[in-house]
PDB file of N, CA and C in Angstrom:
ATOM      1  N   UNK A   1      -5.218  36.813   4.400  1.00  0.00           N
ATOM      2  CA  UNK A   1      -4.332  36.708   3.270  1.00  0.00           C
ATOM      3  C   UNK A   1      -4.221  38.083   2.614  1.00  0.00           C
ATOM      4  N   UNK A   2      -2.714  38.402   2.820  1.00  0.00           N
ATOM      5  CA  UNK A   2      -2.798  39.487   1.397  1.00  0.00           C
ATOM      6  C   UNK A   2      -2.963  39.528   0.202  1.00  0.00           C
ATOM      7  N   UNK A   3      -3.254  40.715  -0.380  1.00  0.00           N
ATOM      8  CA  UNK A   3      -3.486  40.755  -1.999  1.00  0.00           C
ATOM      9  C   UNK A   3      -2.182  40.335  -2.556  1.00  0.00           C
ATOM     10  N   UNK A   4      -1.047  40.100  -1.892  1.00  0.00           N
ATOM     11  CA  UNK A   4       0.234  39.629  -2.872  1.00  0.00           C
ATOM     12  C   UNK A   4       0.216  38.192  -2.845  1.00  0.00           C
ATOM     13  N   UNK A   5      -0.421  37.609  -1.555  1.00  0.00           N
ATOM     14  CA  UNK A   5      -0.361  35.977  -0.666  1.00  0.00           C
ATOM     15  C   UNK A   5      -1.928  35.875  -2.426  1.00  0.00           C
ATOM     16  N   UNK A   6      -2.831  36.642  -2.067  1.00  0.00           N
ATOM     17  CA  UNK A   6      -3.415  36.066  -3.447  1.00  0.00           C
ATOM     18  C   UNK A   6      -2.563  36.013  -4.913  1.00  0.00           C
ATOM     19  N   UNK A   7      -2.210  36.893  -5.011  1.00  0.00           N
ATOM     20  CA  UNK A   7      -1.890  37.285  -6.281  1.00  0.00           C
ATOM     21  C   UNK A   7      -1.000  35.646  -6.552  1.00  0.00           C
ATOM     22  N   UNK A   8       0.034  35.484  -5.875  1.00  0.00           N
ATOM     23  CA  UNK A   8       0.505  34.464  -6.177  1.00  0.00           C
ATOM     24  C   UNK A   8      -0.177  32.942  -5.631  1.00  0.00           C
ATOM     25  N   UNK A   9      -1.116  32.978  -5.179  1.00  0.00           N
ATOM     26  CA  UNK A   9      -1.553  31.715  -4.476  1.00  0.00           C
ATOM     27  C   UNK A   9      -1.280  30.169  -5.844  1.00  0.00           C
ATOM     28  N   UNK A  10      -1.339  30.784  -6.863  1.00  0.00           N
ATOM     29  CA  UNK A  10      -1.354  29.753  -8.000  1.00  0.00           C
ATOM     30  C   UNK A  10      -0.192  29.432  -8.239  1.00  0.00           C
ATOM     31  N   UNK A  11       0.694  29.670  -7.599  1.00  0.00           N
ATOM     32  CA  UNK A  11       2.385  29.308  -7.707  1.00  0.00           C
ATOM     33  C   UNK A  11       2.697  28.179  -6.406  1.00  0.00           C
ATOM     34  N   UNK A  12       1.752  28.186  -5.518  1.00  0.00           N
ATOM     35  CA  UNK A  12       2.175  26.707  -4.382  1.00  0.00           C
ATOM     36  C   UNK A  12       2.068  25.465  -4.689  1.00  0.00           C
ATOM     37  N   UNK A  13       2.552  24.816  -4.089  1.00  0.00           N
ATOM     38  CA  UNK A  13       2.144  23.481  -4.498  1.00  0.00           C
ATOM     39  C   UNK A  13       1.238  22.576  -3.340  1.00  0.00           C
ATOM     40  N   UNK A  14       0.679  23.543  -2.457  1.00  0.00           N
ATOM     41  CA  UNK A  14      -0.118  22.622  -1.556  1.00  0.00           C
ATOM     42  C   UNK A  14      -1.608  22.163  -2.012  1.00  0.00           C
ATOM     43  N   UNK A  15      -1.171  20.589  -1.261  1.00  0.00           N
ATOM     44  CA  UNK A  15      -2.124  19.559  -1.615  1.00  0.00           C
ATOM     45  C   UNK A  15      -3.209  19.321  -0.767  1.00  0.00           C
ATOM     46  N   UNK A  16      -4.669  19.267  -0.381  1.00  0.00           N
ATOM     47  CA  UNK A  16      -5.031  18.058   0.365  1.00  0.00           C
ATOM     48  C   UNK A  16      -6.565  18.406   0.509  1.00  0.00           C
ATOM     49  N   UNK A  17      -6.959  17.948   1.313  1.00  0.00           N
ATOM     50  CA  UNK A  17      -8.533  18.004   1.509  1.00  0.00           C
ATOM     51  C   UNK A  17      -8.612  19.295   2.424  1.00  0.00           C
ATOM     52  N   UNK A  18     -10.005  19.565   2.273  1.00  0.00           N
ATOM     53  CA  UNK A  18     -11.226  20.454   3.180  1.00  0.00           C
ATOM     54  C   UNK A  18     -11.806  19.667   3.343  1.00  0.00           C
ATOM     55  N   UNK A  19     -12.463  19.574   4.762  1.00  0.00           N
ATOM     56  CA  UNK A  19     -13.729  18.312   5.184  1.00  0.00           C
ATOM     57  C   UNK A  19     -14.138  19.290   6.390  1.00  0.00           C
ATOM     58  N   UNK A  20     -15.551  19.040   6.306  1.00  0.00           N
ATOM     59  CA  UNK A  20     -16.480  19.924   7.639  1.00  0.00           C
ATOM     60  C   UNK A  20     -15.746  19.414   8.616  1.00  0.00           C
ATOM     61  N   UNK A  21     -15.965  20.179   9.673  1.00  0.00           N
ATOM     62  CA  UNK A  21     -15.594  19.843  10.735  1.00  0.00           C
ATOM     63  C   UNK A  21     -16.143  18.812  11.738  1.00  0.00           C
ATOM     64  N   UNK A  22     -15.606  17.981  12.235  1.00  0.00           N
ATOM     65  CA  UNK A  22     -16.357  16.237  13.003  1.00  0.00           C
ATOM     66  C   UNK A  22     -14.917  15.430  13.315  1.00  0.00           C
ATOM     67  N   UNK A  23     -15.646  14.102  13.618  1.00  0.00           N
ATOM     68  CA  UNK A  23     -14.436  13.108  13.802  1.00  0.00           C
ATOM     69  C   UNK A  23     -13.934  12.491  12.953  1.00  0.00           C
ATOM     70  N   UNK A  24     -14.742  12.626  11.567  1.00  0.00           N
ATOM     71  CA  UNK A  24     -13.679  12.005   9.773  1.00  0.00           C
ATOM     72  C   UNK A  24     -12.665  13.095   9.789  1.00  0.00           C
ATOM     73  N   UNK A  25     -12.673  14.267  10.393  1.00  0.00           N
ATOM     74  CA  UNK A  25     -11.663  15.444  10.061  1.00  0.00           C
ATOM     75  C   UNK A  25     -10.878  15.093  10.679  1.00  0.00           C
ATOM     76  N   UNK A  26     -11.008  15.227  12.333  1.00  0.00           N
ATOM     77  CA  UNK A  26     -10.189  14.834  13.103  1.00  0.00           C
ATOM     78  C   UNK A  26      -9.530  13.490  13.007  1.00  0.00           C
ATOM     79  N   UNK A  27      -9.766  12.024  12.988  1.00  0.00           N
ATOM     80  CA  UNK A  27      -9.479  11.333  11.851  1.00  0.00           C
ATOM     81  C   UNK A  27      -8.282  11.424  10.774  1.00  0.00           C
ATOM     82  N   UNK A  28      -8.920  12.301   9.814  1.00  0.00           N
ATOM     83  CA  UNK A  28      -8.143  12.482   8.581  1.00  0.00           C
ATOM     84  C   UNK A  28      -6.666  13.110   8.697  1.00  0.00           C
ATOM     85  N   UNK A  29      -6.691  14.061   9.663  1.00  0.00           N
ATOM     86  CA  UNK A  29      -5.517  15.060  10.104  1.00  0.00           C
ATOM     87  C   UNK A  29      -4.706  14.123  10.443  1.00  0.00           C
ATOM     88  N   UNK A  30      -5.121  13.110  11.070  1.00  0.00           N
ATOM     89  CA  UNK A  30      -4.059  12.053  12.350  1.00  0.00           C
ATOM     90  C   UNK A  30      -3.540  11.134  11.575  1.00  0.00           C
ATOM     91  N   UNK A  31      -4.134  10.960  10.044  1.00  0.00           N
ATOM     92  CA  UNK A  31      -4.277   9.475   9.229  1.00  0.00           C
ATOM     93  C   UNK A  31      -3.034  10.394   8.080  1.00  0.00           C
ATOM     94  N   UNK A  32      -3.431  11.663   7.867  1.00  0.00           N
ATOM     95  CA  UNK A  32      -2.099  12.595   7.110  1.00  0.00           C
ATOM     96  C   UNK A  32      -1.137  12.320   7.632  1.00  0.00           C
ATOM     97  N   UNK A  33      -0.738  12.541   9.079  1.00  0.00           N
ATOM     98  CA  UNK A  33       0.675  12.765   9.520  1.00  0.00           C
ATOM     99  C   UNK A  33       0.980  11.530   9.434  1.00  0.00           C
ATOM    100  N   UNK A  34       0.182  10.269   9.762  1.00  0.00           N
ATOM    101  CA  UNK A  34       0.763   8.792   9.834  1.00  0.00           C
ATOM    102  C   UNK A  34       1.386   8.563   8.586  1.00  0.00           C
ATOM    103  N   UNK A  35       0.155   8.328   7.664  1.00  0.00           N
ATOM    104  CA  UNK A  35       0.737   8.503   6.593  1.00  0.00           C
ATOM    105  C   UNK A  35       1.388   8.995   5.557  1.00  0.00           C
ATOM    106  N   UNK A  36       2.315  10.254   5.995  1.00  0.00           N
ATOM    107  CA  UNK A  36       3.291  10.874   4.838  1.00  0.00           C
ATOM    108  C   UNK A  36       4.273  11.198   6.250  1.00  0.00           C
ATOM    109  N   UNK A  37       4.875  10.352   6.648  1.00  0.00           N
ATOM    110  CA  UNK A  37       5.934  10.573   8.011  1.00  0.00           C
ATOM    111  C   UNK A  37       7.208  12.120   7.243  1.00  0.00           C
ATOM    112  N   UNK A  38       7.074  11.984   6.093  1.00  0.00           N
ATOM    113  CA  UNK A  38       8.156  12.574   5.338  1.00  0.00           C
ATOM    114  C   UNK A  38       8.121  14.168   5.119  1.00  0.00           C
ATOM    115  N   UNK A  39       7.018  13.621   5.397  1.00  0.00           N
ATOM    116  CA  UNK A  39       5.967  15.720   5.279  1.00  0.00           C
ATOM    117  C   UNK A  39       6.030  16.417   6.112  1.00  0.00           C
ATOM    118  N   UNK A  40       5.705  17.871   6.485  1.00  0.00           N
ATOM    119  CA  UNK A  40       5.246  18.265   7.149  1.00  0.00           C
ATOM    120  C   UNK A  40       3.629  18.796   6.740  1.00  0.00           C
ATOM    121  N   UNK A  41       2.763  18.336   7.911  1.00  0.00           N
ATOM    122  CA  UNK A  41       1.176  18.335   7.069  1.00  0.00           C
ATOM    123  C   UNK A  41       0.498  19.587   7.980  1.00  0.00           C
ATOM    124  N   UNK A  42       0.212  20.414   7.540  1.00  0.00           N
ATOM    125  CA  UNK A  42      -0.837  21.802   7.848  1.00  0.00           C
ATOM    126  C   UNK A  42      -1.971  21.664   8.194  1.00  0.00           C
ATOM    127  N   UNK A  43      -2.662  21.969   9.644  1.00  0.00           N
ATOM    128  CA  UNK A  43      -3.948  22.040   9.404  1.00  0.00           C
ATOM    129  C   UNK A  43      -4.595  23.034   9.962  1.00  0.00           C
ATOM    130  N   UNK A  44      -5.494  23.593   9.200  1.00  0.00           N
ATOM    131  CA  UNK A  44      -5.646  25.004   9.482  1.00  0.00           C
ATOM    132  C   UNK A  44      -6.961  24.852  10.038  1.00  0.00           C
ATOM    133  N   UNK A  45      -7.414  24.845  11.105  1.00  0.00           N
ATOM    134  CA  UNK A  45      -8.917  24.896  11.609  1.00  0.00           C
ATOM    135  C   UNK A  45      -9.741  26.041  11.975  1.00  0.00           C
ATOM    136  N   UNK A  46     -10.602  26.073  10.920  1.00  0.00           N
ATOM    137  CA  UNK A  46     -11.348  26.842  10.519  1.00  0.00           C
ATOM    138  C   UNK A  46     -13.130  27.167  10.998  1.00  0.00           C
ATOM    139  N   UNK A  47     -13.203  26.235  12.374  1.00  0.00           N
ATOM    140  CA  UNK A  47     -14.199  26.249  13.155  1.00  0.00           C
ATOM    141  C   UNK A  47     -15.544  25.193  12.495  1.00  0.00           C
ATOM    142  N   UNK A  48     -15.752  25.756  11.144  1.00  0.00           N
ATOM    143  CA  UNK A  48     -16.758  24.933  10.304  1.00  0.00           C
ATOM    144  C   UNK A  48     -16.089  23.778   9.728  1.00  0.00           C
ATOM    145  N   UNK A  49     -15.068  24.306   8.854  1.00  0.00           N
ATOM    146  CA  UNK A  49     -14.090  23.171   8.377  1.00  0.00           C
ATOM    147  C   UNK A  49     -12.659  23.224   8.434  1.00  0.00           C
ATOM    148  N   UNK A  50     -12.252  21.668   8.172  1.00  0.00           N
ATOM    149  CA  UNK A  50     -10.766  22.180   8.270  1.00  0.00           C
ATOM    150  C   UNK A  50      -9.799  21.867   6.941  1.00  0.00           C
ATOM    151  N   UNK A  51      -9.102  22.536   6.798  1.00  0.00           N
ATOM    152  CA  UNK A  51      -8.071  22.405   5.641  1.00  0.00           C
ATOM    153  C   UNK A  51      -6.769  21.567   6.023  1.00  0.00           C
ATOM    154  N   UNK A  52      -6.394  20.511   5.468  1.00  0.00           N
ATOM    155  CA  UNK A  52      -5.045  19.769   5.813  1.00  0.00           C
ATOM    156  C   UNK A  52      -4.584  19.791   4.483  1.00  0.00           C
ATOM    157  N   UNK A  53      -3.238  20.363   4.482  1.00  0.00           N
ATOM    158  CA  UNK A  53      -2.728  20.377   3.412  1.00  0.00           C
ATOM    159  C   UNK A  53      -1.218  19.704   3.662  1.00  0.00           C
ATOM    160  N   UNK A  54      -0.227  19.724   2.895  1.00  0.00           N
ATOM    161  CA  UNK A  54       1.172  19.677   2.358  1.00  0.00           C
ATOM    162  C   UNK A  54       1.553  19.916   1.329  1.00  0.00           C
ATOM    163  N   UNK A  55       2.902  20.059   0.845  1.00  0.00           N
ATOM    164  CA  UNK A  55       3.422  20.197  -0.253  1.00  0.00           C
ATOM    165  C   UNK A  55       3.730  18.938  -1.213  1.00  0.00           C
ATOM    166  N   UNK A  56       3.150  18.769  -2.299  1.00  0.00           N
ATOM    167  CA  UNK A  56       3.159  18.208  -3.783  1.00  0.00           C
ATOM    168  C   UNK A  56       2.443  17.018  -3.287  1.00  0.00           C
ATOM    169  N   UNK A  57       2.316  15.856  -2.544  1.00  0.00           N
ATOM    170  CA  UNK A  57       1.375  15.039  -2.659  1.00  0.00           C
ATOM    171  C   UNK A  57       1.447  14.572  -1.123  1.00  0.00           C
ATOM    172  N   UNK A  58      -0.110  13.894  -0.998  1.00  0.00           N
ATOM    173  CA  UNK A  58      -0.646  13.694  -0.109  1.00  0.00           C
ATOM    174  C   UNK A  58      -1.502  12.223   0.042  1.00  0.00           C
ATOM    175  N   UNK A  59      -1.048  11.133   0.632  1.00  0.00           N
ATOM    176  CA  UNK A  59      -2.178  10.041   0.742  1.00  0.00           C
ATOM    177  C   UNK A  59      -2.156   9.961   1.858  1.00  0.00           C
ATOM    178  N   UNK A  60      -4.021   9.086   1.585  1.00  0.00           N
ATOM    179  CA  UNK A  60      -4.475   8.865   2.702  1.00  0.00           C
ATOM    180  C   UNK A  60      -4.603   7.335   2.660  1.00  0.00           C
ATOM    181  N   UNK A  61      -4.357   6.745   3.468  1.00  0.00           N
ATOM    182  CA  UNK A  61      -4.853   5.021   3.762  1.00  0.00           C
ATOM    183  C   UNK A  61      -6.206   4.957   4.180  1.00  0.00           C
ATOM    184  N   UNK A  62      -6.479   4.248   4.137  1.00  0.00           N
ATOM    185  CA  UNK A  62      -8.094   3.614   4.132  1.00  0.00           C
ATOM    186  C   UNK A  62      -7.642   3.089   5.659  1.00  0.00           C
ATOM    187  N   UNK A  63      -6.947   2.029   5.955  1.00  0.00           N
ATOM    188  CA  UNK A  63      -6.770   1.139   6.679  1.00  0.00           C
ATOM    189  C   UNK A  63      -6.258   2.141   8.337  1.00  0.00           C
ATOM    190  N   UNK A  64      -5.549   3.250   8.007  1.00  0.00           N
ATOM    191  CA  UNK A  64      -5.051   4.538   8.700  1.00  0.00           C
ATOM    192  C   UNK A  64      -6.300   4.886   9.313  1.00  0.00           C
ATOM    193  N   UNK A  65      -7.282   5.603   8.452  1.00  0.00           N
ATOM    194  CA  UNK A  65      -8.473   6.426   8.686  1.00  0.00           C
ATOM    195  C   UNK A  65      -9.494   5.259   9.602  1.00  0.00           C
ATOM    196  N   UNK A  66      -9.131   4.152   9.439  1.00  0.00           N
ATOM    197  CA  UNK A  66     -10.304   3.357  10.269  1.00  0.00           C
ATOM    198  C   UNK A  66      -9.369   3.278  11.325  1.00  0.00           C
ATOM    199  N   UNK A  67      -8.363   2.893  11.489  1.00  0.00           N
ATOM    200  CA  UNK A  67      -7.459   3.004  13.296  1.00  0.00           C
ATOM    201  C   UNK A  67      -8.031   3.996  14.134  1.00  0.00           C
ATOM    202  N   UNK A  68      -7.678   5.282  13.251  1.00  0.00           N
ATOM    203  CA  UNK A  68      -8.024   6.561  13.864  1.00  0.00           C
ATOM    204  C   UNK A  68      -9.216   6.488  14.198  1.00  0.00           C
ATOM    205  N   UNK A  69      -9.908   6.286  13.547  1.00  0.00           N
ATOM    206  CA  UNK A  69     -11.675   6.597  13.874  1.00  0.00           C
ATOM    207  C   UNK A  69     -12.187   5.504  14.678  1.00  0.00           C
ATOM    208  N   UNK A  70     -11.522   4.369  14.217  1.00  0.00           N
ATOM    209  CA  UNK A  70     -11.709   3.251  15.401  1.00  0.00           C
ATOM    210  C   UNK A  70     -13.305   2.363  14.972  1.00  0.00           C
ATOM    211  N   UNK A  71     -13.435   2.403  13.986  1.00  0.00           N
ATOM    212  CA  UNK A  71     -14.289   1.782  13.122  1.00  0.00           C
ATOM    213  C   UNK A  71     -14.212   1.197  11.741  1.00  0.00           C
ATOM    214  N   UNK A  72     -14.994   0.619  11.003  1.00  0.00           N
ATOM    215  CA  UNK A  72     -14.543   0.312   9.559  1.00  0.00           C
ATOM    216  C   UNK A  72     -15.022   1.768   8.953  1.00  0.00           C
ATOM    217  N   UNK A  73     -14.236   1.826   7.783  1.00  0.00           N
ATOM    218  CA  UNK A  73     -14.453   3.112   7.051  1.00  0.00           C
ATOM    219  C   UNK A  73     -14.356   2.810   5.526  1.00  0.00           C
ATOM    220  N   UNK A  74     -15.189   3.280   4.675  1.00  0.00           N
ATOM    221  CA  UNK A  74     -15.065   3.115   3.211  1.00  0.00           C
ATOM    222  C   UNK A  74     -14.675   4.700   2.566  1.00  0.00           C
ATOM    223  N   UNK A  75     -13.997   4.388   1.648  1.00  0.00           N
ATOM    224  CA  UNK A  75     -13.070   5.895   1.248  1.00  0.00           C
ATOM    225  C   UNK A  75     -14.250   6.681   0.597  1.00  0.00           C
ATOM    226  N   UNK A  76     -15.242   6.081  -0.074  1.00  0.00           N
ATOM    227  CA  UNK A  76     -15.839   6.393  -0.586  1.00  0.00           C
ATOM    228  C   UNK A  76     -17.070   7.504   0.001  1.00  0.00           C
ATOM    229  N   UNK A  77     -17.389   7.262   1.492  1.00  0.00           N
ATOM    230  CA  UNK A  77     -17.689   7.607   2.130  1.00  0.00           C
ATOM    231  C   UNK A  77     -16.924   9.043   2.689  1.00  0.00           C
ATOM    232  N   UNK A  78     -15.781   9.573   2.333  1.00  0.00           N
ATOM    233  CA  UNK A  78     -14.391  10.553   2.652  1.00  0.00           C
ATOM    234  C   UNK A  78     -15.430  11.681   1.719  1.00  0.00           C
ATOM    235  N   UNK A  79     -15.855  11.323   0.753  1.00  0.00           N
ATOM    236  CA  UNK A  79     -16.502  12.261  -0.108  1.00  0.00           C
ATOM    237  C   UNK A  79     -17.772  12.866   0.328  1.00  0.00           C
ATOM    238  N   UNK A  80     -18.683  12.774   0.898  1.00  0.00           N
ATOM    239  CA  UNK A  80     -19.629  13.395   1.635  1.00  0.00           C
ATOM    240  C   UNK A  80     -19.133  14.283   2.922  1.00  0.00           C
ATOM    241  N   UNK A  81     -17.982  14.637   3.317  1.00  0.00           N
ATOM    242  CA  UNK A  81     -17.094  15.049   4.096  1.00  0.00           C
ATOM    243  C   UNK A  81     -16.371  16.434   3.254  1.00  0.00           C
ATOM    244  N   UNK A  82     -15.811  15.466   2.104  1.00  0.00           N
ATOM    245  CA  UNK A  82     -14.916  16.811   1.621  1.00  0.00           C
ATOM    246  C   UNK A  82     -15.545  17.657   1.094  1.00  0.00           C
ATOM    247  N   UNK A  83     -15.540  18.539   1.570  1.00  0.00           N
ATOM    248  CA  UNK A  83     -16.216  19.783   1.018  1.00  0.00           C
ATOM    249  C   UNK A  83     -15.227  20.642  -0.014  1.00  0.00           C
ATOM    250  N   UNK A  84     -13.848  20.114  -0.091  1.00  0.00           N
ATOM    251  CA  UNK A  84     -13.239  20.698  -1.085  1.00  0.00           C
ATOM    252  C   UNK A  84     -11.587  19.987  -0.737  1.00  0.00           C
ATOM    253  N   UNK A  85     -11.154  20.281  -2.119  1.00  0.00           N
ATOM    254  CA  UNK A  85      -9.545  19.904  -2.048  1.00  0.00           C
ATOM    255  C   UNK A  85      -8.946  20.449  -3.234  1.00  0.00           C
ATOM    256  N   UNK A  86      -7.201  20.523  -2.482  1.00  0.00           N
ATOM    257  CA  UNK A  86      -6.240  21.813  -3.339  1.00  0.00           C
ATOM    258  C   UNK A  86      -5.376  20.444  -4.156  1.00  0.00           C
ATOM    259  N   UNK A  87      -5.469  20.479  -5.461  1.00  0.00           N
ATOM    260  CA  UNK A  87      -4.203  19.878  -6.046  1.00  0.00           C
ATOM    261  C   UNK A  87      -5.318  18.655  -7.236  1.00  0.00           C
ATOM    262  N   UNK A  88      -4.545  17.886  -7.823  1.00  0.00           N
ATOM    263  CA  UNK A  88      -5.389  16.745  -7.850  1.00  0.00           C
ATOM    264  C   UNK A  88      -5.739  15.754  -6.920  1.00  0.00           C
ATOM    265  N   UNK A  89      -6.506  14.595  -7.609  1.00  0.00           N
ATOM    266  CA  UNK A  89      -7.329  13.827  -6.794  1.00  0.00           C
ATOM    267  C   UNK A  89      -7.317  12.518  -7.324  1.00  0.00           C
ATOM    268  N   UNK A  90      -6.246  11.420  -6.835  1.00  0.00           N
ATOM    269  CA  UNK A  90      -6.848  10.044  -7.363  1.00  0.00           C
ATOM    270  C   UNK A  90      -7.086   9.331  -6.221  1.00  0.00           C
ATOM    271  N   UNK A  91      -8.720   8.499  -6.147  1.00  0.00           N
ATOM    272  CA  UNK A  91      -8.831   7.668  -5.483  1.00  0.00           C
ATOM    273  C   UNK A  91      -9.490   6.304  -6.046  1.00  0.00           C
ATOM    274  N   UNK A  92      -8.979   5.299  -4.699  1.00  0.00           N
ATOM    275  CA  UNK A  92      -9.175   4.027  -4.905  1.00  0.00           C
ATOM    276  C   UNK A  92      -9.796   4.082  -3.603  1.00  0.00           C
ATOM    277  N   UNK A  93     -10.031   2.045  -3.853  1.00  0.00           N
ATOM    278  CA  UNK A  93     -10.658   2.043  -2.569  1.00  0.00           C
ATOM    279  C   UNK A  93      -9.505   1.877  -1.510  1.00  0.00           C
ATOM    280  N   UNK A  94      -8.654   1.829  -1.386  1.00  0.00           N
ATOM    281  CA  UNK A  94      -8.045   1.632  -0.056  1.00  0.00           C
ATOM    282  C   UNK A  94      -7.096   2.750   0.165  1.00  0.00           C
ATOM    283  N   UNK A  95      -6.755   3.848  -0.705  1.00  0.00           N
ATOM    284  CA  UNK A  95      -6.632   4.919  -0.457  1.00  0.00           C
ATOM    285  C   UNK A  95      -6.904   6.358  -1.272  1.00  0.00           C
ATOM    286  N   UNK A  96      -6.704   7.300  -0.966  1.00  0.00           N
ATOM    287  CA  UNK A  96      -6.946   8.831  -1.914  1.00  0.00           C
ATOM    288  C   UNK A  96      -5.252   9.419  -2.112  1.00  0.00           C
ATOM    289  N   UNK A  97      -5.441  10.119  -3.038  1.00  0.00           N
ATOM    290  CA  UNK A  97      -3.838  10.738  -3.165  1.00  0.00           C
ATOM    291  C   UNK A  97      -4.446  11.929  -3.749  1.00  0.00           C
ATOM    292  N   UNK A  98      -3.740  13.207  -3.057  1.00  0.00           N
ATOM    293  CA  UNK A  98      -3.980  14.182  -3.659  1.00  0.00           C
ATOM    294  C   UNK A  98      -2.341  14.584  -3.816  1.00  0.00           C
ATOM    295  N   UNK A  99      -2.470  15.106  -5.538  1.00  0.00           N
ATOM    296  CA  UNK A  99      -1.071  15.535  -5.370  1.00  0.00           C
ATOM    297  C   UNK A  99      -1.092  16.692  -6.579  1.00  0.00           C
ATOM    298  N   UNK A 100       0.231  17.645  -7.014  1.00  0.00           N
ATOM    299  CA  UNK A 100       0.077  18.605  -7.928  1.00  0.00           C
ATOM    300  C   UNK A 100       1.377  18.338  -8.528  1.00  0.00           C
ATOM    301  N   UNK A 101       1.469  19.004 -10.098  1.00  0.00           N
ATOM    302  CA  UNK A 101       2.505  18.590 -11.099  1.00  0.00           C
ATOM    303  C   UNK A 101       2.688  20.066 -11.634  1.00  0.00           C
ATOM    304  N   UNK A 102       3.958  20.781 -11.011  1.00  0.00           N
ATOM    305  CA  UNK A 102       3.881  22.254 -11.900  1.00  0.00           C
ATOM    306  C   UNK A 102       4.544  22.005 -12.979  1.00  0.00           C
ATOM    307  N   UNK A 103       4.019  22.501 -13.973  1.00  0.00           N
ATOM    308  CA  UNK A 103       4.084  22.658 -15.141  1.00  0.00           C
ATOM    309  C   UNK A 103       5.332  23.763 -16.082  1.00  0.00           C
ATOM    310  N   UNK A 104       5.366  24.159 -14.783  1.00  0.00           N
ATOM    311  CA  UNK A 104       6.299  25.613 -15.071  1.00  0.00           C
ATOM    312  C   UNK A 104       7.657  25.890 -14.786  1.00  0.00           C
TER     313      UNK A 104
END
């Protein structure tokens, strides 16, 4: 990133989780694109972790993330995973939404 890509980084509007890298990541990436068909969703893999982002909001299904993973899954459980996320954050149990509101 350049010093200008910083300088302005606080002017984007991308949304979404960081989660170590495993099969909730891999998972999560597959459970993004399902669920926001409307988006285009980013994922930047970063060897340790990965970043999935989009622009202004982002959910995840509960019901998505267990297809993918091919097991039952509790959202709650998504949080020992994320090691970080861009935007806000509301979750329930059957899904997470990360999304951002510029102000400006």
């Amino acid at each position: 990133m350049s010093s200008k890509d910083i300088s302005t980084a606080h002017l984007n509007n991308r949304v979404g989780p960081v989660l170590r890298q495993g099969a909730l990541a891999k998972a999560v990436a597959e459970a993004a694109e399902a669920d926001n068909p409307d988006r285009t969703i980013a994922i930047d893999d970063k060897v340790a972790y990965v970043r999935i982002s989009t622009d202004g909001e982002m959910i995840l299904r509960r019901a998505t993330i267990e297809e993918m993973l091919g097991q039952p899954f509790q959202m709650r459980d998504l949080e020992v995973e994320l090691s970080s996320f861009s935007g806000r954050i509301d979750n329930a149990e059957e899904y997470i939404r990360f999304y951002f509101e510029k102000t400006f």
